[in-house]
C-alpha atoms as a PDB file:
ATOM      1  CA  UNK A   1      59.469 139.768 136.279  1.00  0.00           C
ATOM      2  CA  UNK A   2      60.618 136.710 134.346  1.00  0.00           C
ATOM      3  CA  UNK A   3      62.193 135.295 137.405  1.00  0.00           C
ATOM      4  CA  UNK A   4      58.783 135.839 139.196  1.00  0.00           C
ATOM      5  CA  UNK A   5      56.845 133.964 136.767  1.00  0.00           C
ATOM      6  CA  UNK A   6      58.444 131.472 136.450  1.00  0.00           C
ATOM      7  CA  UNK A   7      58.320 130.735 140.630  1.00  0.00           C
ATOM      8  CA  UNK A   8      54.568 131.305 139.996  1.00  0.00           C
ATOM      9  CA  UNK A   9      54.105 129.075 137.647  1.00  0.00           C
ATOM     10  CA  UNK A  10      55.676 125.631 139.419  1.00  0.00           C
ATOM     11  CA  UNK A  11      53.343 127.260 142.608  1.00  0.00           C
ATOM     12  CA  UNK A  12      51.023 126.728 140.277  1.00  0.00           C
ATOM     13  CA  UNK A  13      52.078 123.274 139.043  1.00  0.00           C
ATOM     14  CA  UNK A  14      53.026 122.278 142.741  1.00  0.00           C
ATOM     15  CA  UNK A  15      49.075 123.289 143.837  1.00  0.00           C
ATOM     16  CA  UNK A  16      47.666 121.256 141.344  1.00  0.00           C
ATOM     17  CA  UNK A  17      49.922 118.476 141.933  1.00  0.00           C
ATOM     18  CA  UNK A  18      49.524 118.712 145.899  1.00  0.00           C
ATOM     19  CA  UNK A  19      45.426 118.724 145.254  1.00  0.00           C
ATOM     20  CA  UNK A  20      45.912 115.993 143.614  1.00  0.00           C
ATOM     21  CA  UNK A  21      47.840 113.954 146.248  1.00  0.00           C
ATOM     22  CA  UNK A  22      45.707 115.314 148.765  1.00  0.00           C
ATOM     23  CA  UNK A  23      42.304 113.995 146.428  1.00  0.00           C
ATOM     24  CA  UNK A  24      44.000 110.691 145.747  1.00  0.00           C
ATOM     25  CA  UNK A  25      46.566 109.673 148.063  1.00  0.00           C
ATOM     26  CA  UNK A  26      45.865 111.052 151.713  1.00  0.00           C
ATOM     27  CA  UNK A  27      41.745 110.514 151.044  1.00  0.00           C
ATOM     28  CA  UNK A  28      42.146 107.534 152.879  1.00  0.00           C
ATOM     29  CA  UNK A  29      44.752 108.694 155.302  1.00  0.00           C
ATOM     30  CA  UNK A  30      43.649 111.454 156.857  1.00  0.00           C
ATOM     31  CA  UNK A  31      40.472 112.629 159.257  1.00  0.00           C
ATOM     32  CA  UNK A  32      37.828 114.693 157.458  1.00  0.00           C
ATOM     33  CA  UNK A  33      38.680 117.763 159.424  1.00  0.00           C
ATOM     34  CA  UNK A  34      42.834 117.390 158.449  1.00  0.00           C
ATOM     35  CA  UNK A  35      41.871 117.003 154.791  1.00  0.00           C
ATOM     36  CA  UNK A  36      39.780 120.239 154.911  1.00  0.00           C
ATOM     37  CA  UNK A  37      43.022 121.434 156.476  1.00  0.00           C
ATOM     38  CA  UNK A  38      44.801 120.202 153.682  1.00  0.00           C
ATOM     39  CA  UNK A  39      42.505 121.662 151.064  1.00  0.00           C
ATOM     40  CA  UNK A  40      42.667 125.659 152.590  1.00  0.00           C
ATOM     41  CA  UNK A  41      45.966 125.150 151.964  1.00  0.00           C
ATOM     42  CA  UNK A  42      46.010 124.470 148.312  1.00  0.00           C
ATOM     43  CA  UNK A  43      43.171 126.348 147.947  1.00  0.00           C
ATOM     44  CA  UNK A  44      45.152 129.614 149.377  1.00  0.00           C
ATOM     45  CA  UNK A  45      48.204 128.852 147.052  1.00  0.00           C
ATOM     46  CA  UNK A  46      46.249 128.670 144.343  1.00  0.00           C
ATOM     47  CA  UNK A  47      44.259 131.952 144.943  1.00  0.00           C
ATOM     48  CA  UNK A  48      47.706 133.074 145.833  1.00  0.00           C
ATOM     49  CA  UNK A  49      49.321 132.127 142.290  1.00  0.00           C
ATOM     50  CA  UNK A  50      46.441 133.853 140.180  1.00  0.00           C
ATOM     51  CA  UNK A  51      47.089 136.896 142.377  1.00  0.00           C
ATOM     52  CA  UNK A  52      50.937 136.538 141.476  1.00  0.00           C
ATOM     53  CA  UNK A  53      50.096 135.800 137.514  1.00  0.00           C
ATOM     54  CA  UNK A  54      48.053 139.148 137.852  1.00  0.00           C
ATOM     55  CA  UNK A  55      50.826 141.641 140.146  1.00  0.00           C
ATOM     56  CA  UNK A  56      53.294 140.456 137.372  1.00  0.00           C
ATOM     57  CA  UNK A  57      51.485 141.359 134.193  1.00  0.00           C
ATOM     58  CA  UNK A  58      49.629 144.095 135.156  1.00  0.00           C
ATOM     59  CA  UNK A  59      51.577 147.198 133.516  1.00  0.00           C
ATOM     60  CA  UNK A  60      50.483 149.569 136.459  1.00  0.00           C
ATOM     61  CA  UNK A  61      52.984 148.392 139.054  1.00  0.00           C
ATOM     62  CA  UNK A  62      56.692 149.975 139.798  1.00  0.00           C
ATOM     63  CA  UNK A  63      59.179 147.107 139.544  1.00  0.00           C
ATOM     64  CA  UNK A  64      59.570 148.067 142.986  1.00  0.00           C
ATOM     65  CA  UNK A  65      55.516 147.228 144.008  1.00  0.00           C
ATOM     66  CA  UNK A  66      55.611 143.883 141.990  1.00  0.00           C
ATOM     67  CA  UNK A  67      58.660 142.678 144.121  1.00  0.00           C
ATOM     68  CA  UNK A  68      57.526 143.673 146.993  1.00  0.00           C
ATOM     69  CA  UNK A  69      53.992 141.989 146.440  1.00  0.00           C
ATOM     70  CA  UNK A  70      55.094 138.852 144.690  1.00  0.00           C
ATOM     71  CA  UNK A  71      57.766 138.624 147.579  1.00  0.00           C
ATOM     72  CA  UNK A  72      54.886 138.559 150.308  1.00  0.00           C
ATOM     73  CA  UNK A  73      52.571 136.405 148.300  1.00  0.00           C
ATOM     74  CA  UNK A  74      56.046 133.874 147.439  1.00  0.00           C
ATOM     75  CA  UNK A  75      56.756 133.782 151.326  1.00  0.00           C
ATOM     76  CA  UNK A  76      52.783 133.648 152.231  1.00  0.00           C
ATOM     77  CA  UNK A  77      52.247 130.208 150.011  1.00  0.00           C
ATOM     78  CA  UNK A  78      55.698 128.822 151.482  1.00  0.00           C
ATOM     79  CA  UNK A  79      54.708 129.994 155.438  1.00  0.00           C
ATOM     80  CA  UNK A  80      51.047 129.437 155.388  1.00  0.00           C
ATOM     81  CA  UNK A  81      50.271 126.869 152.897  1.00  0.00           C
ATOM     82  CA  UNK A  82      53.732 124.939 153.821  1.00  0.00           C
ATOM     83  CA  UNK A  83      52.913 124.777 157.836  1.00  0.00           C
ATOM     84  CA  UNK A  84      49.619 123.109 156.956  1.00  0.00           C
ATOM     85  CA  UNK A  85      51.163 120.825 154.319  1.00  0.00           C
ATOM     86  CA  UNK A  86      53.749 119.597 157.085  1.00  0.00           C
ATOM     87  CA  UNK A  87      51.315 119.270 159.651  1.00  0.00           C
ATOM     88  CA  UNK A  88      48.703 117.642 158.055  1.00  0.00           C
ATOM     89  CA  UNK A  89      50.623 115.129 155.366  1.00  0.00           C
ATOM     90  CA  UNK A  90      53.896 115.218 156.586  1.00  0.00           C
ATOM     91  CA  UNK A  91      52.776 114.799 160.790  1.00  0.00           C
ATOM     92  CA  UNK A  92      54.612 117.164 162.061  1.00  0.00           C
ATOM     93  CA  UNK A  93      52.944 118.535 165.601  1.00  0.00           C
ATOM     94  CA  UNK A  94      51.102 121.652 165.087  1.00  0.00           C
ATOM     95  CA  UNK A  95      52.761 122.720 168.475  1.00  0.00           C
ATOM     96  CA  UNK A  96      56.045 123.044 167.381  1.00  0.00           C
ATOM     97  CA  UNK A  97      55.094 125.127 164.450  1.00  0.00           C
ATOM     98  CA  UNK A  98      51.697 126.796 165.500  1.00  0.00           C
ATOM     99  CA  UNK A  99      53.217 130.420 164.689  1.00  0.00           C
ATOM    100  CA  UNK A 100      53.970 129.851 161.209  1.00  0.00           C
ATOM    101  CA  UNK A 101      50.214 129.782 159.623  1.00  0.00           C
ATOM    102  CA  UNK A 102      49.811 133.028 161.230  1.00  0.00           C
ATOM    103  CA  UNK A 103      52.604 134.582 160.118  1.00  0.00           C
ATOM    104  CA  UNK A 104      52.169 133.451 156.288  1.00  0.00           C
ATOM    105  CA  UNK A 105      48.566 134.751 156.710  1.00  0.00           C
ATOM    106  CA  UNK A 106      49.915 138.012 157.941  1.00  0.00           C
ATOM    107  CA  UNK A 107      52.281 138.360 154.831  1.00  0.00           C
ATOM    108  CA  UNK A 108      49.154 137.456 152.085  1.00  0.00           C
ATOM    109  CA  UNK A 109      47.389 140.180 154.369  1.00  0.00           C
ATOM    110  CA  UNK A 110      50.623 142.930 153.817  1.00  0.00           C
ATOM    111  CA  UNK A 111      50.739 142.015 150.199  1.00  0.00           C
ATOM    112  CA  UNK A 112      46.887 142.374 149.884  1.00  0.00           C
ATOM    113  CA  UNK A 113      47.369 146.013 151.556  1.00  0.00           C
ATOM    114  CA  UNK A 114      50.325 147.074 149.277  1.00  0.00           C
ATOM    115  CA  UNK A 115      48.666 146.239 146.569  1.00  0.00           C
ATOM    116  CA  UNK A 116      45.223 148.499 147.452  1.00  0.00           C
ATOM    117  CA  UNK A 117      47.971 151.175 148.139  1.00  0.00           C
ATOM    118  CA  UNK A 118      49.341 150.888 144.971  1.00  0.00           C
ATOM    119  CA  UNK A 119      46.016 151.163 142.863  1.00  0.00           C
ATOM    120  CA  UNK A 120      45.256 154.075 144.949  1.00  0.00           C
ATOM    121  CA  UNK A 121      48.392 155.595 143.798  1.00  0.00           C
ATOM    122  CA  UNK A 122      47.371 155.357 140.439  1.00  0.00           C
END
């Protein structure tokens, strides 16, 4: 658990820092529509790092259930949030790396669903 929130909390740094970049530095640098690209993807990491604060404080989990959520949620921010970051701010071509988004939208949406199945366990 201590390992976990720690890696939540520089998320957490990293989205604020990366918002702040994307405010600041790539305002002027980037098409309207790339920078709203840009945004969802801080925007999910931060949701993503509130959920992660919660799964690991929240007394009602098994150790098991916390890893397995904050695993998801740690992969989700890195897959979905990281494709858009490298496409959008670091140019890479969305072509070569169109499956990734997807698939770190698929793992918030796994988390998400362990997590309902774990509060209806309880």
């Amino acid at each position: 658990m201590k390992k976990n929130l720690s890696i939540t909390a520089i998320l957490g740094m990293l989205a604020i820092v990366l918002g702040a970049f994307g405010a600041h530095a790539l305002k002027e640098k980037l098409g309207a529509d790339a920078l709203l690209s840009y945004e969802t993807g801080v925007r999910y990491q931060m949701y993503h790092v509130f959920a992660l604060l919660f799964v690991n404080t929240y007394s009602g989990f098994s150790s098991k259930g916390r890893q397995t959520i904050s695993w998801l949620f740690f992969l989700g921010i890195l897959l979905f949030s990281g494709s858009i970051y490298a496409i959008t701010a670091g140019g890479i071509d969305p072509k070569l790396i169109w499956f990734i988004t997807p698939l770190g939208g698929l793992l918030f949406i796994i988390g998400w669903l362990i997590m309902f199945f774990n509060f209806l366990k309880k």
